[in-house]
Protein backbone atom coordinates (compact mmCIF):
# COMPACT_ATOMS: atom_id res chain seq x y z
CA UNK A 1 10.34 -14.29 -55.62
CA UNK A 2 9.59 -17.05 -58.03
CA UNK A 3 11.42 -20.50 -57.86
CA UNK A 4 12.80 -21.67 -60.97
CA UNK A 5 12.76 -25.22 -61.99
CA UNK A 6 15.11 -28.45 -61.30
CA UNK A 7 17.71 -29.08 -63.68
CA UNK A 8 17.82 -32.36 -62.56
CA UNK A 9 20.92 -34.76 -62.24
CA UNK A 10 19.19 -36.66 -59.22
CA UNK A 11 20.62 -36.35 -55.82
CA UNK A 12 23.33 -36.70 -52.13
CA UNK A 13 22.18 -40.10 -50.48
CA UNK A 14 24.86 -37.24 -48.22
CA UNK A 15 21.94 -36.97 -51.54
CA UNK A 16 24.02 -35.76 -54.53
CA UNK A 17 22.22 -36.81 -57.67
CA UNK A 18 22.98 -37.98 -61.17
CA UNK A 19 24.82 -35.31 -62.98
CA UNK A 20 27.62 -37.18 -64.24
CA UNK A 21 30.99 -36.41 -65.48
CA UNK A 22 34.15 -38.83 -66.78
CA UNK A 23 35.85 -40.78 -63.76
CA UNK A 24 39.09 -42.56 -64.26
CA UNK A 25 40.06 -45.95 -62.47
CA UNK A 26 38.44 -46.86 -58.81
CA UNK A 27 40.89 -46.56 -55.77
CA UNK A 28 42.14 -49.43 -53.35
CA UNK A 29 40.32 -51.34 -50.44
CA UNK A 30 41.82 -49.50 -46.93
CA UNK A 31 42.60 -53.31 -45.46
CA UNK A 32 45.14 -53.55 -48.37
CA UNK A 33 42.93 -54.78 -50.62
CA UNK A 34 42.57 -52.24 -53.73
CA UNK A 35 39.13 -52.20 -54.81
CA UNK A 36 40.27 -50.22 -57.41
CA UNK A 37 43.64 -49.00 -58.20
CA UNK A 38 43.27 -45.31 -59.92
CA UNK A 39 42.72 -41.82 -59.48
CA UNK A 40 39.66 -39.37 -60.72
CA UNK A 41 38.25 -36.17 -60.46
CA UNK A 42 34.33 -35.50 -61.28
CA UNK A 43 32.18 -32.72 -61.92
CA UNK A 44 29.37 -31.73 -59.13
CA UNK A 45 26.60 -34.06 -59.06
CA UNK A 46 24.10 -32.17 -56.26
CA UNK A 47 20.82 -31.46 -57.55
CA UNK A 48 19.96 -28.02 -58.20
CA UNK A 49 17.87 -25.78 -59.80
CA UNK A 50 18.08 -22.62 -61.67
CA UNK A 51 16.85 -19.74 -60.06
CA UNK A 52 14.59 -17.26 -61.51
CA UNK A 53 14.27 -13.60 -60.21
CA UNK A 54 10.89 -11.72 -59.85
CA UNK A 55 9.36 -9.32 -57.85
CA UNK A 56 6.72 -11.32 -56.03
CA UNK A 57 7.18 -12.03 -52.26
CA UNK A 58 7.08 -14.65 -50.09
CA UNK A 59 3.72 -15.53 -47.86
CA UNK A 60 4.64 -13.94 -44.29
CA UNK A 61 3.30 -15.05 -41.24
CA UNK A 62 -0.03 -13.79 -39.78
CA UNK A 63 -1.63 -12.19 -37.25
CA UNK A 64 -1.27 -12.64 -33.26
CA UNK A 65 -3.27 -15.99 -32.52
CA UNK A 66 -3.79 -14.43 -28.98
CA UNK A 67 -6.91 -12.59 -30.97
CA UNK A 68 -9.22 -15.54 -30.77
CA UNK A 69 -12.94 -14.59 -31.13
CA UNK A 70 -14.01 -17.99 -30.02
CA UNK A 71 -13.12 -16.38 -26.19
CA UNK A 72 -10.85 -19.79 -25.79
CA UNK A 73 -7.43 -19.45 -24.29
CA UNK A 74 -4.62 -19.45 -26.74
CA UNK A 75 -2.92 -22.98 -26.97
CA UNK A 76 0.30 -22.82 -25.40
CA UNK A 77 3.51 -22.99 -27.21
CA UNK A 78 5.60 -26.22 -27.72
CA UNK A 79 8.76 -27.20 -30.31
CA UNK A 80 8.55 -29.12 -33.01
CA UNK A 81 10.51 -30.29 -35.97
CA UNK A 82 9.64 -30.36 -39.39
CA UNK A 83 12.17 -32.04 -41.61
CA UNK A 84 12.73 -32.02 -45.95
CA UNK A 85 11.66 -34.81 -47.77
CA UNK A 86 15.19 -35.75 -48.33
CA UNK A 87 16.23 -35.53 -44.71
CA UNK A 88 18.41 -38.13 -43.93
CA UNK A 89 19.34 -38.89 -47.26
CA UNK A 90 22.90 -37.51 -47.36
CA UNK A 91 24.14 -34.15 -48.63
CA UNK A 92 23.93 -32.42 -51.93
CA UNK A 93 26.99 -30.09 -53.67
CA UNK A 94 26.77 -26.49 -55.26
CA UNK A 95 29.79 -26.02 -57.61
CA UNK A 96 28.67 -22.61 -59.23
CA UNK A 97 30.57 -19.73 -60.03
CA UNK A 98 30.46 -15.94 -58.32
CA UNK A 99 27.01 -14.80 -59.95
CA UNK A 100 25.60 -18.17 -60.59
CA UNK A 101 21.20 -18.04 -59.95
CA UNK A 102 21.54 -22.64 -59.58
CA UNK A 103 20.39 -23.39 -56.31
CA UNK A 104 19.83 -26.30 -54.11
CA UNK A 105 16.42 -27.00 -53.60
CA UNK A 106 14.77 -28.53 -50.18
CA UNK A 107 11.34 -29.22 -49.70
CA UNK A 108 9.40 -29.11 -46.21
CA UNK A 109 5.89 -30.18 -45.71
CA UNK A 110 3.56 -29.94 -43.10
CA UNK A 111 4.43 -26.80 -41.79
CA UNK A 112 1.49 -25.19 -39.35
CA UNK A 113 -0.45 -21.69 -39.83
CA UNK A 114 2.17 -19.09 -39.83
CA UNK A 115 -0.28 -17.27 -37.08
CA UNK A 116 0.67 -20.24 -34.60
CA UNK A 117 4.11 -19.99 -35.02
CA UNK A 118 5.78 -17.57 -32.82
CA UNK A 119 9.14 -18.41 -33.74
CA UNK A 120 11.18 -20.57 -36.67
CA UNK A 121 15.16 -21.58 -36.99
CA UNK A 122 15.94 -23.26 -39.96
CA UNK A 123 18.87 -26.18 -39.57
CA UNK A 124 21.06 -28.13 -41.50
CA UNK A 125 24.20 -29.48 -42.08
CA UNK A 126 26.73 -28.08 -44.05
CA UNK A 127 30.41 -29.37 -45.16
CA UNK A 128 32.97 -26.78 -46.18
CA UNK A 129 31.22 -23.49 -45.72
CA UNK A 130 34.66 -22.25 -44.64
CA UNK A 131 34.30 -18.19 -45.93
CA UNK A 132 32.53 -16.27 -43.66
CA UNK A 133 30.11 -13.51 -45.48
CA UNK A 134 30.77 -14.48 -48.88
CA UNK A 135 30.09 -18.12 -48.85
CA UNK A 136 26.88 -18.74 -49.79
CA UNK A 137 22.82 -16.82 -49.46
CA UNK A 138 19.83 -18.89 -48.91
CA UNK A 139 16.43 -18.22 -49.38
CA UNK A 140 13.15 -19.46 -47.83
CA UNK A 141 9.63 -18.94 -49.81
CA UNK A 142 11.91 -16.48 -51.99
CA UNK A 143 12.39 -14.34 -48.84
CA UNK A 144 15.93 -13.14 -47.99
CA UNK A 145 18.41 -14.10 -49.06
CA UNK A 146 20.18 -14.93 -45.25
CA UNK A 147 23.97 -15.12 -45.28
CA UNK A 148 24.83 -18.62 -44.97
CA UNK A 149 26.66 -19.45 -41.89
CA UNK A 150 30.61 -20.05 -42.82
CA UNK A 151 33.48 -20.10 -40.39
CA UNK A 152 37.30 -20.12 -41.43
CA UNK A 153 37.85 -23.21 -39.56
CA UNK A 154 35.15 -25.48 -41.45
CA UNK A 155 37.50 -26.20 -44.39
CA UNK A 156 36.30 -29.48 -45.18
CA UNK A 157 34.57 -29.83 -42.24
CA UNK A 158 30.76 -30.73 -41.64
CA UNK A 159 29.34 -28.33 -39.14
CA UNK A 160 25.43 -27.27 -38.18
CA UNK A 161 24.27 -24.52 -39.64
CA UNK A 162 21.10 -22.52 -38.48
CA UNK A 163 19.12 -19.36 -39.52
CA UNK A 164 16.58 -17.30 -37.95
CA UNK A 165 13.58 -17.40 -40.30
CA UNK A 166 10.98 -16.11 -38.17
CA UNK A 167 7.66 -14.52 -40.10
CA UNK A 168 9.12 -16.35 -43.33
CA UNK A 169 7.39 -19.45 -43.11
CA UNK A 170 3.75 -20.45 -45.08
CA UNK A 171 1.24 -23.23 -44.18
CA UNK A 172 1.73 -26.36 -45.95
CA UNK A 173 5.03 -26.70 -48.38
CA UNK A 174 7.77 -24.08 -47.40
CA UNK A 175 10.87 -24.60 -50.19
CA UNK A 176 14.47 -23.80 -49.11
CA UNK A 177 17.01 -22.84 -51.36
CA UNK A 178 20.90 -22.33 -51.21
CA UNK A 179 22.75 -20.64 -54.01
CA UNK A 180 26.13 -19.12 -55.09
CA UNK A 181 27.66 -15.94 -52.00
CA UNK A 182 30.26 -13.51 -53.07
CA UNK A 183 32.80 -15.62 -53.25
CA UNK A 184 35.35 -15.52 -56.22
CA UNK A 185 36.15 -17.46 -58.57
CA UNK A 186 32.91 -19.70 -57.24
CA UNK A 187 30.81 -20.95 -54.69
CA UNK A 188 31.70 -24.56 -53.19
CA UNK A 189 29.62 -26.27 -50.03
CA UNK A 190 27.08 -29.31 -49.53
CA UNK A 191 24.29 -29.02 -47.20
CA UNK A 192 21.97 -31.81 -45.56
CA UNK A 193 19.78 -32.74 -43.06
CA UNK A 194 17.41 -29.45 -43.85
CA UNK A 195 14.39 -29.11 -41.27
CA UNK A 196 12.40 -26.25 -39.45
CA UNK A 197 12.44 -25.83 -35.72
CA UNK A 198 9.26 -24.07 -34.26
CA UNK A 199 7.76 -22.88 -31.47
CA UNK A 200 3.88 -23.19 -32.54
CA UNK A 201 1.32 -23.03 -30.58
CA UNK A 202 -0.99 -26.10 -31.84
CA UNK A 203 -2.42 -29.08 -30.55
CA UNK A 204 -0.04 -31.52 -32.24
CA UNK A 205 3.17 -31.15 -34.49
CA UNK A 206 1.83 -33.37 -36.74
CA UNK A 207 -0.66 -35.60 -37.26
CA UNK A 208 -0.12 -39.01 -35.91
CA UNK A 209 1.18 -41.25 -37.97
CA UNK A 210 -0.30 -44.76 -39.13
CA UNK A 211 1.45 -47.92 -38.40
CA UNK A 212 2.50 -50.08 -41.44
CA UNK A 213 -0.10 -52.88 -42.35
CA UNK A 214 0.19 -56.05 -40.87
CA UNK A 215 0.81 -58.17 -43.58
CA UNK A 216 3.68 -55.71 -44.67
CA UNK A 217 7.07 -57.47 -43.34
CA UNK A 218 10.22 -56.55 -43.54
CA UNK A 219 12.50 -58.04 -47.67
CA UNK A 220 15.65 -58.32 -47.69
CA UNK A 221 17.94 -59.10 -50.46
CA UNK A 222 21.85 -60.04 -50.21
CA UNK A 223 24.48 -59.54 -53.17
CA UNK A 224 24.15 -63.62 -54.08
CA UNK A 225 20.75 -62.35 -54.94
CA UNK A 226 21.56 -59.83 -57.13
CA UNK A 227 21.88 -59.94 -60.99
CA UNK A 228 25.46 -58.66 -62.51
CA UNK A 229 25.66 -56.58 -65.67
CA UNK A 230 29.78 -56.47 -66.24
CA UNK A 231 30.26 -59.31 -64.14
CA UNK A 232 33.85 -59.81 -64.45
CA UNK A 233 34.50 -56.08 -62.73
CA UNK A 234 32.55 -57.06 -59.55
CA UNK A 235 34.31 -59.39 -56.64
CA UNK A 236 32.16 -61.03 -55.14
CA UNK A 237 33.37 -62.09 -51.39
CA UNK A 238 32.62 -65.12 -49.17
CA UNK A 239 35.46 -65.27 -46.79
CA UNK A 240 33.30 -65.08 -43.51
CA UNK A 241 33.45 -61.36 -41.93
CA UNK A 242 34.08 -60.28 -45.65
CA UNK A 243 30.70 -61.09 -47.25
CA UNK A 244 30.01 -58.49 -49.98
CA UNK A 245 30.18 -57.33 -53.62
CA UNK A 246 32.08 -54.75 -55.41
CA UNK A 247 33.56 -53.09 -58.29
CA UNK A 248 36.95 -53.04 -59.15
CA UNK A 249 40.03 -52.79 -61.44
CA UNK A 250 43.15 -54.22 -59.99
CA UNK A 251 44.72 -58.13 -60.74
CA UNK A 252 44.99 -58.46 -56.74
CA UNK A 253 41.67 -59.09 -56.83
CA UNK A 254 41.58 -62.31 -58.78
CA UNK A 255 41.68 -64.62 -55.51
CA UNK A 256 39.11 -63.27 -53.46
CA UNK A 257 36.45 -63.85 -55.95
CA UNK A 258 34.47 -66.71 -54.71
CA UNK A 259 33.32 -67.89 -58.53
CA UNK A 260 36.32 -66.96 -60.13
CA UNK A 261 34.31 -64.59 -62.36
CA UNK A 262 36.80 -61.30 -62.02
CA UNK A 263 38.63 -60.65 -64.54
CA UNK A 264 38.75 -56.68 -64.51
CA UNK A 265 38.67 -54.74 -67.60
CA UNK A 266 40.53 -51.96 -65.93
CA UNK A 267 37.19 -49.56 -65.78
CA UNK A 268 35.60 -50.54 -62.54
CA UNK A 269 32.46 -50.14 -64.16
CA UNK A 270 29.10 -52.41 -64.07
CA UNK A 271 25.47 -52.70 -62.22
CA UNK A 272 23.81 -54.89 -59.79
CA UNK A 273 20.41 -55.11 -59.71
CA UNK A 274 17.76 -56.42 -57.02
CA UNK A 275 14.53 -57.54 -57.88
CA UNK A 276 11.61 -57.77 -54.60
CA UNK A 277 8.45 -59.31 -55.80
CA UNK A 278 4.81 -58.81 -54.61
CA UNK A 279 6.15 -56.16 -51.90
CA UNK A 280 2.95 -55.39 -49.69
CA UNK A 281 1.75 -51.96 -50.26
CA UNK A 282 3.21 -49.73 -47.38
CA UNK A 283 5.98 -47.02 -46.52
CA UNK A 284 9.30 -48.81 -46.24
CA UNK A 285 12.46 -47.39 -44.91
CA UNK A 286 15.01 -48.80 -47.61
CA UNK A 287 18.37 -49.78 -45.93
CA UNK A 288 21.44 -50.64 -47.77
CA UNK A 289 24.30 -52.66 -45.68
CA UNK A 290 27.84 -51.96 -47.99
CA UNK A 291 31.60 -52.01 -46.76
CA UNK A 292 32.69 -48.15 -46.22
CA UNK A 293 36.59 -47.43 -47.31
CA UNK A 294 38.11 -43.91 -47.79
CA UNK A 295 38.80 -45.45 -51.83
CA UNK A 296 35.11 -45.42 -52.56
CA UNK A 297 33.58 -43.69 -55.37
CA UNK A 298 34.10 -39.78 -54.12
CA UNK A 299 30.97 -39.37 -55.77
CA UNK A 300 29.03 -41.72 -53.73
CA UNK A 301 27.25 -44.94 -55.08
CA UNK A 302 24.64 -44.48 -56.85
CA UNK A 303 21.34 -46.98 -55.99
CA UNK A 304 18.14 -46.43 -58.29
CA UNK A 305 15.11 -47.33 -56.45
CA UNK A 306 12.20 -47.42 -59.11
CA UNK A 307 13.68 -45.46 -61.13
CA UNK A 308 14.54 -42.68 -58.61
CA UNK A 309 18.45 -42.01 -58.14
CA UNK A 310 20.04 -41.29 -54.56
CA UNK A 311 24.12 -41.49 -54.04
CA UNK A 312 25.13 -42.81 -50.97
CA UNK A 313 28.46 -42.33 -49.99
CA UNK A 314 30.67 -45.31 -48.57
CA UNK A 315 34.17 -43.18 -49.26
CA UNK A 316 34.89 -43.11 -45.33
CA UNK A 317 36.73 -45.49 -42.52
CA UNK A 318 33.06 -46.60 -41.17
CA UNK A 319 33.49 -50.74 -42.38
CA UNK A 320 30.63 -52.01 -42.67
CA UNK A 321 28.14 -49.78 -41.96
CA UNK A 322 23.74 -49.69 -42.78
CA UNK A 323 23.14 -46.14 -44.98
CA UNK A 324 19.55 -44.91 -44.93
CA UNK A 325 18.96 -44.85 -49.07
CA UNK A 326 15.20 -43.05 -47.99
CA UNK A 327 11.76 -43.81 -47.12
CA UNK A 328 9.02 -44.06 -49.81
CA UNK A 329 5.50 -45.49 -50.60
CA UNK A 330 6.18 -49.07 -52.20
CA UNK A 331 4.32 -51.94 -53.64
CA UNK A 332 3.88 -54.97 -55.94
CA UNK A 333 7.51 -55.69 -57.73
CA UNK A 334 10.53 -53.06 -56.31
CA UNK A 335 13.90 -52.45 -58.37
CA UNK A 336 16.70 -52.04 -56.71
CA UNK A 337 19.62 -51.13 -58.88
CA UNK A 338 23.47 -50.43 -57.91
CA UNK A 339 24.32 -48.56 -60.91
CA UNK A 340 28.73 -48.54 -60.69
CA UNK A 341 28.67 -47.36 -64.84
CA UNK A 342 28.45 -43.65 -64.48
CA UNK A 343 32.49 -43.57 -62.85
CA UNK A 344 35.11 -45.64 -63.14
CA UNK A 345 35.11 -46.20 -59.26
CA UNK A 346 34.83 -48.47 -56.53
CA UNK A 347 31.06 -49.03 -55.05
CA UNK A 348 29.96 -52.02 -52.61
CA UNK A 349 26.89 -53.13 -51.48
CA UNK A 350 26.02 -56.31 -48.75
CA UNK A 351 22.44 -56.36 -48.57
CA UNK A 352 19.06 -53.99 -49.32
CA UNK A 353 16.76 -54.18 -47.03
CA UNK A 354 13.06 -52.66 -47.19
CA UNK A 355 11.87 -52.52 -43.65
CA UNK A 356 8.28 -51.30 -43.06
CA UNK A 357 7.89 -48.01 -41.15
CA UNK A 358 4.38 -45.44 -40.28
CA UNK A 359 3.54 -44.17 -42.98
């Protein structure tokens, strides 16, 4: 069965990605301190992909390793873990209706021979997958679909999901989609944290990684550092355990900017953008310190890193908190942009922070 391609929007950060829709007015700050004072709705932003029917297969897996004409004993059998190239990186939303071929779309490398593997679970994370049989079908290389696990008590609840996927797998890149169930009017979940679990019977799970170069140190950049597009919608604290920027609309805000720049507009809207010179060329986790409140932009904030869009969502009780944005490949001059203008919502950020990593 043939994948169709990415309609892309970019996402979740929990990884839901840039398709936009009209926000009202950001929400208030939960230590009585509105960083933003109105209500919204939005439209899904996962990313997905439409879904194209055919008749071609999936690759299944092989033949008994056991049959080794070498005459060497068969290697014996150990787990590993083989996680999506956005694990980590929050969770993305399908909002289709009953019928709908959109997808979500994961991606996992590195998997072994299919002949070594002699068994597979697929796992993730879902929120809301609350209708049992009818939620939700996913597919792996185009095989299934698999019902995807629901239970009536997971209303708006994140649970772990699994699937036995065993003889479905390829060597290499194995792609995971999760589309639209039974389900009427429509098809509602988000799904994260998408990775293989194998029993394979090789000499490593994967190759070893290389440590980051030594002249590759950890950047990090604070909110004084950033530059302000739509300044006088940010606040811009300094008042000790309150050190941090953000976006909002409300007048009792006015004090508690330390330039006396706020004036609000009433939109909550604006960017901040980070600019790290002459980074060394490595792989850098990039960490982003911000001030979590259940106000926050429901759509998570969305930071551009090079271009590439990832929503992280701060719209919970966690304070302060460090949010994994991703890991990448960087070098020479890095943009880091919060971009607060798609929604008319509160986002924060503290610090960015690209810390070196194996690569």
């Amino acid at each position: 069965m043939m994948m169709g391609l990415c309609l892309l929007a970019c996402g979740s950060g929990e990884g839901r990605d840039d398709g936009f829709g009209p926000l009202g007015p950001g929400l208030g700050d939960a230590d009585g301190d509105a960083d933003g004072d109105e209500t919204n709705t939005a439209s899904d932003t996962g990313t997905t992909i439409t879904r194209a029917t055919s008749d071609e297969a999936g690759t299944t897996a092989g033949s008994d390793a056991d049959d080794d004409e070498s005459g060497e004993p068969p290697l014996p059998a150990q787990p590993c873990s083989y996680p999506s190239t956005s694990y980590g990186q929050g969770m993305q939303e399908l909002d289709v209706p009953t019928g709908s071929t959109e997808v979500l779309s994961f991606t996992i490398p590195d998997v072994p021979d299919p002949a070594s593997i002699d068994s597979a679970t697929l796992e993730f994370t879902s929120q809301d997958a609350d209708h049992p049989g009818e939620e939700g079908m996913v597919w792996v290389n185009g095989q299934g679909p698999y019902e995807l696990p629901a239970d009536a008590s997971w209303d708006n609840v994140t649970a772990s999901g699994s699937i036995d996927v065993s003889g479905a797998l390829v060597e290499g890149v194995n792609t995971i989609e999760f589309g639209a169930g039974s389900l009427e009017p429509r098809s509602f979940y988000l799904i994260g944290d998408v990775s293989l679990d194998v029993l394979a019977r090789v000499e490593a799970c994967m190759e070893p990684e290389e440590p980051p170069p030594a002249d590759a140190v950890p950047r990090e950049l604070d909110y004084w550092a950033a530059t302000y597009a739509m300044r006088h919608n940010w606040v811009l604290r300094c008042d000790g355990s309150f050190d941090y920027a953000y976006t909002a609309a409300g007048e009792d805000h006015v004090t508690l900017d330390c330039e006396g720049l706020y004036d609000p507009d009433g939109t909550s809207r604006g960017t901040a953008t980070w600019v790290f010179e002459d980074v060394v060329p490595a792989t850098y986790e990039i960490q982003i310190h911000s001030r979590h409140t259940p106000n926050r932009n429901p759509l998570g904030a969305l930071f551009i890193v090079n271009g590439e869009g990832i929503r992280i969502h701060q719209d919970d009780d966690a304070d302060f908190a460090t949010d994994i944005w991703g890991v990448r490949e960087l070098a020479g001059d890095v943009i880091v942009v919060l971009d607060s203008s798609q929604e008319s919502e509160s986002d924060s950020a503290a610090w960015i922070r690209l810390e070196p990593v194996a690569g």
